[in-house]
Protein backbone atom coordinates (compact mmCIF):
# COMPACT_ATOMS: atom_id res chain seq x y z
CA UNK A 1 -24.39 -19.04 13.16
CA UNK A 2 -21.67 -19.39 15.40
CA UNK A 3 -18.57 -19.40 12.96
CA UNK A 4 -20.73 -16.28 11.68
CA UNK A 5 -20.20 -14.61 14.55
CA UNK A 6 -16.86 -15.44 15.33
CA UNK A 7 -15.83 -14.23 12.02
CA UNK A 8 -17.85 -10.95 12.09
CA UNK A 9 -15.64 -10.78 15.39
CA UNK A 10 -12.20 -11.24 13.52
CA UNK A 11 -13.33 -8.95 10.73
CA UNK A 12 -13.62 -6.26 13.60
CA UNK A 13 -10.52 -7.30 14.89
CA UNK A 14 -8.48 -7.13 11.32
CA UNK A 15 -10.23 -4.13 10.32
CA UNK A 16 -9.54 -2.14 13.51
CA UNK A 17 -5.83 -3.33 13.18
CA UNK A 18 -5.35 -1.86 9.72
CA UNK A 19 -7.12 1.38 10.17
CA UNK A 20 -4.68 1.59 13.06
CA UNK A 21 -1.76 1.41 10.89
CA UNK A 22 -3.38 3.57 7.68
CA UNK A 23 -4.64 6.39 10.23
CA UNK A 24 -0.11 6.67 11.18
CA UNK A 25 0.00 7.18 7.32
CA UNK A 26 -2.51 9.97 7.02
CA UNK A 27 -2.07 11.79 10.40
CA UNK A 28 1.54 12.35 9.68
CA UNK A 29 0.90 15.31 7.07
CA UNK A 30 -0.56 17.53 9.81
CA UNK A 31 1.98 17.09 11.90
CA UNK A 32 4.58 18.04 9.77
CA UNK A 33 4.47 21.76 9.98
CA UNK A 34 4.47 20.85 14.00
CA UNK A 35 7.17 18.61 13.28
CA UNK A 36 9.37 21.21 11.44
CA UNK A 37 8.46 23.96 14.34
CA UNK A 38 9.86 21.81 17.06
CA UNK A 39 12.83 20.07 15.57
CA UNK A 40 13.81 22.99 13.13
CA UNK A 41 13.72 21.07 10.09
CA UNK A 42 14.26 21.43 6.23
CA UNK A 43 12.35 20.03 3.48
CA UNK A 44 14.89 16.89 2.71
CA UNK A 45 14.86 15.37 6.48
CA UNK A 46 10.97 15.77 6.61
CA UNK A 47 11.22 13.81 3.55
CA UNK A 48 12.70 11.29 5.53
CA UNK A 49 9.88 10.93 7.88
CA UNK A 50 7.91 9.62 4.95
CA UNK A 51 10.68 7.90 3.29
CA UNK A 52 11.81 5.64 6.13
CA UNK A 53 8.40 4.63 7.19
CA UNK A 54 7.51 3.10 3.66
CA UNK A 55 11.50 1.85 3.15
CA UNK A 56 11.12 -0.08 6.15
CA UNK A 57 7.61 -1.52 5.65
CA UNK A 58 8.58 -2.44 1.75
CA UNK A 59 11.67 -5.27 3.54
CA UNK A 60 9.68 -6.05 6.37
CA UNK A 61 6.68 -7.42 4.54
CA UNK A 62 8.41 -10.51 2.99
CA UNK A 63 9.72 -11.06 6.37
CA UNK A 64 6.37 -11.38 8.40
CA UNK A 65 3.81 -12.34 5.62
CA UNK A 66 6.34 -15.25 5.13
CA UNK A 67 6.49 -15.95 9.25
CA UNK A 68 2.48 -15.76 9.52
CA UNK A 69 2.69 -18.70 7.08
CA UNK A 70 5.30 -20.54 8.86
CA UNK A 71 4.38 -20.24 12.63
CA UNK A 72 0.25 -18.56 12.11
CA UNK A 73 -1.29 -15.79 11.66
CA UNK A 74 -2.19 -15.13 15.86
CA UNK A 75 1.76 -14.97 16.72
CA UNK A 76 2.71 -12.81 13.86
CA UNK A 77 -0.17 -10.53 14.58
CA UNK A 78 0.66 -10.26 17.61
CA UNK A 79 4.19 -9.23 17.09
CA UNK A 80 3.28 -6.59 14.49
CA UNK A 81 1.08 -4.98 17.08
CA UNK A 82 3.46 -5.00 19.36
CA UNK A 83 6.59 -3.44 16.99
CA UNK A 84 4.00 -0.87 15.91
CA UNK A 85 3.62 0.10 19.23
CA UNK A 86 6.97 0.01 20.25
CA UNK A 87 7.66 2.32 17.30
CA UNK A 88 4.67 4.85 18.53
CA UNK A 89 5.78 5.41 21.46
CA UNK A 90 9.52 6.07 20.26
CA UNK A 91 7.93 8.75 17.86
CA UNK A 92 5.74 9.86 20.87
CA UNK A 93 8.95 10.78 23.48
CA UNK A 94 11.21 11.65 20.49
CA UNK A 95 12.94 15.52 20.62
CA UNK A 96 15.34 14.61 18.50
CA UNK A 97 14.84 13.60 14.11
CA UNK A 98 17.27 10.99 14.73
CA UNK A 99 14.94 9.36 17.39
CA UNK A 100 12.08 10.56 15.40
CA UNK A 101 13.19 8.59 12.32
CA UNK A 102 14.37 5.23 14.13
CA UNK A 103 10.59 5.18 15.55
CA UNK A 104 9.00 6.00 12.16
CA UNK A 105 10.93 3.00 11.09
CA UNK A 106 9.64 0.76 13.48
CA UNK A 107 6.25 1.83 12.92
CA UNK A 108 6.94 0.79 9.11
CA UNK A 109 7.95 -2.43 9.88
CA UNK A 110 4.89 -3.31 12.16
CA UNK A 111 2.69 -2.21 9.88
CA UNK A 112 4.34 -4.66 7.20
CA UNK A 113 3.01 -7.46 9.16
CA UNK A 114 -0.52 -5.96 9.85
CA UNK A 115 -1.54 -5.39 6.03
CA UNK A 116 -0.79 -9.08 4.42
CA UNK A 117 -1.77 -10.92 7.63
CA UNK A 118 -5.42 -8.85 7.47
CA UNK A 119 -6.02 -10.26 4.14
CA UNK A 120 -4.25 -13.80 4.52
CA UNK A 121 -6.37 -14.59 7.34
CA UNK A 122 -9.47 -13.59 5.55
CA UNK A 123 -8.43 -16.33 3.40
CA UNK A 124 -8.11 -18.81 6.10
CA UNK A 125 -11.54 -17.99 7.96
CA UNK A 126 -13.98 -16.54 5.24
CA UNK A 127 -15.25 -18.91 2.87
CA UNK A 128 -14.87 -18.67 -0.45
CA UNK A 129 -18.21 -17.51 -1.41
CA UNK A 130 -17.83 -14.40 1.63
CA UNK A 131 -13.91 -13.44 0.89
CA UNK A 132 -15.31 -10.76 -1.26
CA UNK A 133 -16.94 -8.99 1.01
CA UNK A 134 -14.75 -9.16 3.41
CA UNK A 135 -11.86 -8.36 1.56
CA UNK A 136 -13.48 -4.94 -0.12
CA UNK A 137 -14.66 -3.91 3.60
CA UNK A 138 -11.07 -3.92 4.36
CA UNK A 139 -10.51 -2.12 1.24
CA UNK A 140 -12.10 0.65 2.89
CA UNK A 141 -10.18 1.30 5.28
CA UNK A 142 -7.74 3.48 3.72
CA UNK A 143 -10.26 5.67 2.43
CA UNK A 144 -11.90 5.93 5.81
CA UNK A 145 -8.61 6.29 7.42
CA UNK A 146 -7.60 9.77 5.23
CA UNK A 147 -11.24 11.28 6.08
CA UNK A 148 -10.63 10.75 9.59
CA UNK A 149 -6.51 11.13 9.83
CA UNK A 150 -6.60 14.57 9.20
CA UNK A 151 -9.34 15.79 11.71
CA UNK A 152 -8.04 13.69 14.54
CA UNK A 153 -4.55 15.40 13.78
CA UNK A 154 -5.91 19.10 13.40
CA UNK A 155 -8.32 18.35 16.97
CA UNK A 156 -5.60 16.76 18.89
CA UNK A 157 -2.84 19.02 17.78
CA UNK A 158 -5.09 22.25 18.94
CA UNK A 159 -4.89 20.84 22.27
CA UNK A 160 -1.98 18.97 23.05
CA UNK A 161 1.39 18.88 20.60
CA UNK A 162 2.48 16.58 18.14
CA UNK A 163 3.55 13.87 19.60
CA UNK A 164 0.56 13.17 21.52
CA UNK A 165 -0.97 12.15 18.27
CA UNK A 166 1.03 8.84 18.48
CA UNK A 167 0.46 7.73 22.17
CA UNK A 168 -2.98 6.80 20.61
CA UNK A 169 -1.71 3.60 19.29
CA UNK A 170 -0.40 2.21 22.91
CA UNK A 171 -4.22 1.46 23.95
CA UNK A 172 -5.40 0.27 21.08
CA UNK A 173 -2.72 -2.19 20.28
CA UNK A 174 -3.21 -3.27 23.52
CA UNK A 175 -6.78 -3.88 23.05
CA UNK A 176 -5.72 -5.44 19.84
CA UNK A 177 -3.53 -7.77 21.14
CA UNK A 178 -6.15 -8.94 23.59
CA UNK A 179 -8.83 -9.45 21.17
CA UNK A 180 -5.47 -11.40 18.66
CA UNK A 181 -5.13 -14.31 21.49
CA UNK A 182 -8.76 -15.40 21.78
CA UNK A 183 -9.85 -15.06 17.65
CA UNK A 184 -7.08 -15.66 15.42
CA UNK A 185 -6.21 -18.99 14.21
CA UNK A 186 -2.96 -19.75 16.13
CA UNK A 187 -1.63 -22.81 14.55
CA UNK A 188 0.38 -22.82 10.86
CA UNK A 189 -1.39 -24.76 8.03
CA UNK A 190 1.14 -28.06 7.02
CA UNK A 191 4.79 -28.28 8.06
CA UNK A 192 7.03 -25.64 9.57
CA UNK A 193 9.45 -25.01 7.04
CA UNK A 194 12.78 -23.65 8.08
CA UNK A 195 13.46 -19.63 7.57
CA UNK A 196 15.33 -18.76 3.98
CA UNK A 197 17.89 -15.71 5.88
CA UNK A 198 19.56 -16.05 2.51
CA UNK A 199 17.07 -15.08 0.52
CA UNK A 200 15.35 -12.79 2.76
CA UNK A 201 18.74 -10.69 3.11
CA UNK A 202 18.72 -10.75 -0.58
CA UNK A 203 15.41 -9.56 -1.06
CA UNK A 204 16.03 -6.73 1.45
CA UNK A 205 19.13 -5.32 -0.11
CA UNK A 206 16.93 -5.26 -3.59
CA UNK A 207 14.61 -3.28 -2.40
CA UNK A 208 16.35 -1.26 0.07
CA UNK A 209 18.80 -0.50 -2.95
CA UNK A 210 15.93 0.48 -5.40
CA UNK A 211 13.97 2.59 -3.03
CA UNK A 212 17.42 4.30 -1.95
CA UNK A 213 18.15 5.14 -6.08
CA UNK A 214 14.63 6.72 -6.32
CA UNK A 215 14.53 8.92 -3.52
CA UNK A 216 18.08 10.17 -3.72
CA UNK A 217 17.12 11.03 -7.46
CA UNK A 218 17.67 14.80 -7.95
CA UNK A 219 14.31 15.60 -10.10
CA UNK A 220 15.51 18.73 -11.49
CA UNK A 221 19.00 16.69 -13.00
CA UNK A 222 17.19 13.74 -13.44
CA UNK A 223 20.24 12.30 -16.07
CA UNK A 224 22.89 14.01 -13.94
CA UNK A 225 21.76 12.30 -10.62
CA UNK A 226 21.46 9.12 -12.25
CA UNK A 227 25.04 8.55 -12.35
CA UNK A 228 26.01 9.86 -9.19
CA UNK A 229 27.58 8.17 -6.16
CA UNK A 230 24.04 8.49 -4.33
CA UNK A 231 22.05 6.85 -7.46
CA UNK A 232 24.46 4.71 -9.61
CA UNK A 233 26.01 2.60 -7.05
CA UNK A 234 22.25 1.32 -5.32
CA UNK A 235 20.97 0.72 -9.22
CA UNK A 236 23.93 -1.45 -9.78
CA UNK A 237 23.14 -3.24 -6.41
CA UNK A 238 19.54 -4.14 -7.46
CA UNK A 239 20.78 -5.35 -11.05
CA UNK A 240 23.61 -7.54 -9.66
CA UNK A 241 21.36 -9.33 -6.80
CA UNK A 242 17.70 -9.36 -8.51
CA UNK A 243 19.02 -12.20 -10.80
CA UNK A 244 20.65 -13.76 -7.93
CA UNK A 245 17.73 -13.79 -5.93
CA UNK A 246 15.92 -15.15 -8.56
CA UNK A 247 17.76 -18.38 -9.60
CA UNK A 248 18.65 -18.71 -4.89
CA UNK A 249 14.46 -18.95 -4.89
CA UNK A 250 14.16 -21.37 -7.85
CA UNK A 251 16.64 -24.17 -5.65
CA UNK A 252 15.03 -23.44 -2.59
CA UNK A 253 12.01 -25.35 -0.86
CA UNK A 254 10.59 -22.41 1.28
CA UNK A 255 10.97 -19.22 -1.12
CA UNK A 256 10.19 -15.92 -0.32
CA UNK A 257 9.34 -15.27 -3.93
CA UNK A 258 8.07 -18.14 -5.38
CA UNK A 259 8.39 -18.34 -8.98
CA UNK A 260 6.06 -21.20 -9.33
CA UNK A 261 3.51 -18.82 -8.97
CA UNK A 262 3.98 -16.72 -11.79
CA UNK A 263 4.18 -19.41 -14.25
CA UNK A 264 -0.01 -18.93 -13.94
CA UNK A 265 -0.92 -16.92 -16.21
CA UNK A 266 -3.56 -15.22 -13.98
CA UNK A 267 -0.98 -14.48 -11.18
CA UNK A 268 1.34 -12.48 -14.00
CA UNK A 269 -1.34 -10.47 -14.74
CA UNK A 270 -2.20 -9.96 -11.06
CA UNK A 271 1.21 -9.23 -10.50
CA UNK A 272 1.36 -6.59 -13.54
CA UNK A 273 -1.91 -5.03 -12.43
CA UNK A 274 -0.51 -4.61 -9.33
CA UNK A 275 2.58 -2.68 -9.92
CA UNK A 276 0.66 -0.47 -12.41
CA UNK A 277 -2.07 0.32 -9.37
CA UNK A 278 0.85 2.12 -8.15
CA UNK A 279 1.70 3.78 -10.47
CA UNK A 280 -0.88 5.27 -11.04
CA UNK A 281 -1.95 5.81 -7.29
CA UNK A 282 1.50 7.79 -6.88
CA UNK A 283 -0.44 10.97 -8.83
CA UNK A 284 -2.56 11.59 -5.56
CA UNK A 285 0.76 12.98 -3.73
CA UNK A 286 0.94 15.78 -6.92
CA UNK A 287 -3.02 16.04 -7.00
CA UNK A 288 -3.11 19.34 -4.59
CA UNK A 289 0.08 20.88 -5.78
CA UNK A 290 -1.79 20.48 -9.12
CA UNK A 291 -4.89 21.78 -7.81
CA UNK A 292 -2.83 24.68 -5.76
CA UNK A 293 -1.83 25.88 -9.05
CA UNK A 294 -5.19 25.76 -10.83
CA UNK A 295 -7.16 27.03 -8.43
CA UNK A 296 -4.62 29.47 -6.36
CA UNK A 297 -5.62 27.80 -3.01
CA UNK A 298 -4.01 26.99 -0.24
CA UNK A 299 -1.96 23.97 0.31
CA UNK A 300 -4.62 22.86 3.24
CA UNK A 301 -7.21 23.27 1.10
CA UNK A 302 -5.81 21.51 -2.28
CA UNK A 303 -5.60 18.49 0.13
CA UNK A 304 -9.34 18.87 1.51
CA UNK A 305 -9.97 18.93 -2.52
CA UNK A 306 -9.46 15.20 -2.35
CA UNK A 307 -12.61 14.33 -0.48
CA UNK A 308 -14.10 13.35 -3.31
CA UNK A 309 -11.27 10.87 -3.45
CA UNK A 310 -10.78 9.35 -0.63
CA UNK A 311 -15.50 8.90 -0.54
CA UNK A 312 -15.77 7.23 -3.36
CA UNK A 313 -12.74 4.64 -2.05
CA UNK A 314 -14.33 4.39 1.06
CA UNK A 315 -18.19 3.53 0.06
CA UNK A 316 -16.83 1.85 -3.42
CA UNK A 317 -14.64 -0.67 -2.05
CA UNK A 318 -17.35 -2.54 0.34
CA UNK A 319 -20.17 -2.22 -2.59
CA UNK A 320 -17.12 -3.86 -5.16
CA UNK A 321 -16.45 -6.54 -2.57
CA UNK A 322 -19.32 -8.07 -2.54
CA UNK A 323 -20.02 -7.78 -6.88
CA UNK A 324 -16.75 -9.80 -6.57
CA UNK A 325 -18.89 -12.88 -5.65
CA UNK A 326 -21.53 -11.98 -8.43
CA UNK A 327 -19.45 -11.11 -11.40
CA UNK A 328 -16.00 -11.81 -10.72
CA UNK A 329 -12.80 -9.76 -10.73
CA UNK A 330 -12.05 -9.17 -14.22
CA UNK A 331 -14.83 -7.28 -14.78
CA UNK A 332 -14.60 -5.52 -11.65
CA UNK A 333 -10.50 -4.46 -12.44
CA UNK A 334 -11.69 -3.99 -16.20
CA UNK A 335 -14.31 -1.36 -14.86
CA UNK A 336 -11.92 -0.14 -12.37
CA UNK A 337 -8.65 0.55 -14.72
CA UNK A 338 -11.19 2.12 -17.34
CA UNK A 339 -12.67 4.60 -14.43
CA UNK A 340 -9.01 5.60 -13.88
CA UNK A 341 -8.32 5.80 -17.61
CA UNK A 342 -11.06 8.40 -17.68
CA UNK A 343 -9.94 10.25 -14.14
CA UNK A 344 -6.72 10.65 -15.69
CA UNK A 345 -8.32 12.22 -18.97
CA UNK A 346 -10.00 14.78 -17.40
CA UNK A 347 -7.15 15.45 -15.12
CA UNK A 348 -5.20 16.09 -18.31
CA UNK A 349 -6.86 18.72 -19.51
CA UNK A 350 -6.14 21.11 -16.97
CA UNK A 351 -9.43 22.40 -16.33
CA UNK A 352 -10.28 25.07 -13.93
CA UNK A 353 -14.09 24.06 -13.57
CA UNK A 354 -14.10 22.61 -9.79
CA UNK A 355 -16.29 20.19 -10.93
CA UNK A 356 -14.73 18.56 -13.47
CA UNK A 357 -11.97 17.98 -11.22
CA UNK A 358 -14.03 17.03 -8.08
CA UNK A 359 -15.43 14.10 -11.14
CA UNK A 360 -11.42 13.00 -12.05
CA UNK A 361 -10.74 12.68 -8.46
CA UNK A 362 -13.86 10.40 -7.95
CA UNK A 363 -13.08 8.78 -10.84
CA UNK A 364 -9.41 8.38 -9.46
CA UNK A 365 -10.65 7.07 -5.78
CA UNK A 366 -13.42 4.27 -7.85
CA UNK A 367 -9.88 2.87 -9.60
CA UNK A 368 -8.57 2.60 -6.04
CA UNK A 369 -11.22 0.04 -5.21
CA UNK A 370 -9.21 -3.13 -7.40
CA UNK A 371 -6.93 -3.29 -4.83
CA UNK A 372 -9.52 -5.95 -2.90
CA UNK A 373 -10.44 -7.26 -6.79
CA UNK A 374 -6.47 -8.76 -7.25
CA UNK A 375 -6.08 -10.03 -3.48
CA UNK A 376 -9.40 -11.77 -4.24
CA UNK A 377 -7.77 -12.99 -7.71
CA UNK A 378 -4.62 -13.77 -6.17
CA UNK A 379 -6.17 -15.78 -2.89
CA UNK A 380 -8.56 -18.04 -5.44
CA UNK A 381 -4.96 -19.19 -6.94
CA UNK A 382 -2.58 -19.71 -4.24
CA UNK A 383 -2.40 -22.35 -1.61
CA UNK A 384 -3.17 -21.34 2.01
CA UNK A 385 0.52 -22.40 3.16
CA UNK A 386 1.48 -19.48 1.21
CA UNK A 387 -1.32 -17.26 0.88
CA UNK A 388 0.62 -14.25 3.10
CA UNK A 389 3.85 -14.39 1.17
CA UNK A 390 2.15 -14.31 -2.19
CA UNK A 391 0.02 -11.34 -0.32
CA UNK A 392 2.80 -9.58 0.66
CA UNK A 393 4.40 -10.21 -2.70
CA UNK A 394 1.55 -8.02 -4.09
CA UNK A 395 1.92 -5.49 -1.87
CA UNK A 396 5.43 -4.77 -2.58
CA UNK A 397 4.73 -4.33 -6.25
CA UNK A 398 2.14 -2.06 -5.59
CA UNK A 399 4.84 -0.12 -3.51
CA UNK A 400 7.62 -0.76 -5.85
CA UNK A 401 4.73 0.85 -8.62
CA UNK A 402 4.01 4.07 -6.29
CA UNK A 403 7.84 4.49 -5.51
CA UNK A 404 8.63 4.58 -9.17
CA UNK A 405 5.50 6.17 -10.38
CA UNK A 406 6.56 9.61 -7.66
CA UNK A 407 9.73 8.84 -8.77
CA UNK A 408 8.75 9.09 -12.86
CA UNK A 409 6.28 11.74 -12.42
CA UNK A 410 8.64 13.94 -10.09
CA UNK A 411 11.02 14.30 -13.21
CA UNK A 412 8.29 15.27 -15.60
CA UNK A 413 6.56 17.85 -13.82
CA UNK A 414 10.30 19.11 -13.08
CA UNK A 415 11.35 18.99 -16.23
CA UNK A 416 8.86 21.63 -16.85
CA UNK A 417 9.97 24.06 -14.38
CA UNK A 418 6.81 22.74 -11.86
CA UNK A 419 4.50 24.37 -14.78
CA UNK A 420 0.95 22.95 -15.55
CA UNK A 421 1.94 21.84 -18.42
CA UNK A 422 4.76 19.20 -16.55
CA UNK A 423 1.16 17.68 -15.12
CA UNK A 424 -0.79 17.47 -18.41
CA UNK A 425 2.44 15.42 -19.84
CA UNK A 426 2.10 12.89 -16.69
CA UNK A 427 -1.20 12.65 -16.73
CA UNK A 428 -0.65 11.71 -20.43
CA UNK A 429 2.12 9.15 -19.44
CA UNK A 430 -0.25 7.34 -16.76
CA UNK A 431 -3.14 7.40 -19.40
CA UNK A 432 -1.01 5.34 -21.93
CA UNK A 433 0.26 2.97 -19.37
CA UNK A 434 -3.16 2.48 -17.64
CA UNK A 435 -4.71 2.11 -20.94
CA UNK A 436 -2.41 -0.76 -21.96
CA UNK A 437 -3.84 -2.38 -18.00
CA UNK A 438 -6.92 -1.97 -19.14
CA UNK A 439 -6.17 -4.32 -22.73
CA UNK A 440 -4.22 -7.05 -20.08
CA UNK A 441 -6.96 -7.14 -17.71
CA UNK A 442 -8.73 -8.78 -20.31
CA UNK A 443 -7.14 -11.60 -20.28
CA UNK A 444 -7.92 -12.49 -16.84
CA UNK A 445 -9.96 -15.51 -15.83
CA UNK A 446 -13.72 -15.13 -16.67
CA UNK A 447 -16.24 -15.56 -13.61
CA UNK A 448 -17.23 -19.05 -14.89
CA UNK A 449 -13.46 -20.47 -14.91
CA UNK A 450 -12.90 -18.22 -11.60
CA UNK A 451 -15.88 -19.98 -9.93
CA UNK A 452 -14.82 -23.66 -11.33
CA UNK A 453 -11.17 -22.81 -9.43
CA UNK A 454 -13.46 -21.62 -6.03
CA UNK A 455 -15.83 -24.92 -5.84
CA UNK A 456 -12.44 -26.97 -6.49
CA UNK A 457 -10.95 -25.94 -3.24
């Protein structure tokens, strides 16, 4: 009763923490117009504002998920909080975009530490037979987080300005940090290996490199841009280091990417998964310019068109958590990929019933819900001195997937001119490759084999 308690305590604590950092994501839209007002912007630098934030959090989560496993989850949590602050409040006094951006990516790389270290030390306090739970209730924070994002921008912006919108994260990282000393486990599990800078500053100039080539890709010259100075030169950086990296991790005893773990079958197709759930969650940024078009609405409301979205992500992902200790996850990402497959259908077709698109997008926001499904996979296969690398290692191919999904989908729709058409041949892109998740998810371990894996622990 008492460890119950305590870890219905750290479950607040966690979940609190992350909605923190997904509520920065989802208030930032609101503010932009704000933004743009004050610092007389164009449409490339507030590009940036998005850019830097998710640039920054891809190379700092091998950093910190790898730390929490070396020195504990308390101390790296701790320090997250802390950056994430820091970076709110540089947001919060900035006049300037060049202040503006350095604080956005400070922000980023806080929150790189909050997301895997939620989930790793769900791992290390949940038992086996509760992770599921626990794990989809944190799944729901993202869809709670973009109900509640955009209201708390539109209230606080009608009184106050923009930048007040950020000083909320001062008190309640300070609460946070409080709450971090007294209930998180503080001590590492086994040795303290030493820190791999090598590989670490290797990783980072991969996929600072990659996430440079994609968003300096000109959409409307795909081809062109892709062998200009701002393109070619950051591609040829990621294929000269990646197999680098590679063979540095294979000699080393403390890897950030450990290879051993992808010689399990089970992890592969976690992994794969995992970079196709971005790739197909990139189509909600082109959702309400799609639904702009269709419906001749405003921009506002094309992005209040995604309620039914962001619901059925937030009430799914609890009620999938907990099937997860019932059935499994391969039937769970089975059902999940298949509910996209048919989102993405009906998407296709361009139809201008309301309905039928209010269905795709809670089709869309159900498919969302595997994201707790492979950290549950993923945590029933890995060993707890490395459960927040391998974490963040699946959180970085889910960004990788969203960065090169926009990226894919950008030329398409601008290779038709930005006509509906450019969407149906997307949607028809993301169908095929979904599909073919949908076949591989199949070949995930069954509940019975999943369960003789838990009760061997």
């Amino acid at each position: 009763m008492k460890d119950s308690l305590k870890n219905n305590k750290v479950m607040i604590l966690l979940f609190v923490g992350v909605l923190m950092s997904a509520l920065d994501i989802s208030v930032v839209g609101p503010s932009i117009p704000a933004i743009e007002k004050t610092m007389h912007l164009d449409g490339h630098n507030i590009s940036w504002i998005f850019s830097i934030y998710l640039l920054f959090y891809l190379f700092g989560i091998p950093i910190l998920s790898k730390l929490s496993d070396i020195q504990g989850r308390r101390l790296i949590y701790i320090l997250s909080l802390i950056i994430f602050a820091f970076g709110s409040c540089v947001v919060s006094i900035s006049d300037d975009l060049r202040i503006l951006l350095a604080g956005r990516a400070i922000q980023g790389f806080g929150a790189s530490g909050i997301f895997p270290v939620a989930a790793a030390t769900i791992g290390d306090v949940y038992p086996v037979e509760k992770r599921g739970r626990a794990l989809g209730t944190l799944g729901a924070v993202f869809g709670i987080a973009f109900i509640i994002g955009p209201i708390l921008a539109g209230t606080i912006l009608h009184y106050s300005t923009w930048n007040a919108i950020f000083l909320i994260n001062l008190p309640l990282a300070f609460i946070l940090i409080i709450f971090a000393i007294f209930l998180l486990p503080g001590k590492p599990r086994g040795s303290k290996p030493s820190f791999n800078w090598k590989g670490i500053l290797m990783l980072v100039m991969v996929l600072s490199a990659f996430s440079l080539a994609l968003n300096n890709l000109d959409t409307n010259l795909p081809l062109k841009s892709l062998f200009s100075w701002k393109v070619l030169p950051f591609i040829l950086l990621v294929v000269i280091v990646l197999p680098l990296l590679i063979r540095h991790e294979q000699t080393q005893k403390n890897p950030f990417i450990s290879v051993e773990l992808f010689h399990s079958k089970q992890l592969r197709l976690v992994g794969i998964i995992a970079f196709g759930l971005g790739l197909f969650q990139s189509s909600i940024v082109f959702i309400p310019k799609l639904a702009a078009q269709l419906f001749g609405v405003s921009p506002s409301k094309a992005s209040f068109m995604l309620i039914p979205l962001v619901l059925a992500t937030a009430i799914i992902s609890p009620i999938s958590g907990r099937m997860l200790e019932v059935i499994g996850s391969r039937l769970i990402i089975f059902t999940g990929l298949l509910t996209v497959v048919v989102s993405l259908i009906l998407f296709s077709f361009l139809s201008k019933n309301t309905y039928v698109f209010y269905i795709a997008s809670a089709c869309l926001g159900l498919g969302l819900s595997i994201r707790a499904s492979l950290k549950y996979a993923l945590l029933n296969e890995t060993d707890p001195t490395e459960r927040a690398s391998a974490l963040g290692m699946l959180m970085v191919l889910i960004a990788v997937g969203e960065l090169t999904g926009a990226a894919l989908i950008g030329v398409i729709i601008s290779g038709s001119k930005g006509s509906a058409a450019g969407f149906a041949y997307a949607f028809l892109l993301l169908i095929f490759l979904t599909a073919t998740l949908v076949i591989l998810s199949l070949f995930l371990k069954n509940r019975k084999i999943e369960l003789a894996k838990i009760t061997s622990e």
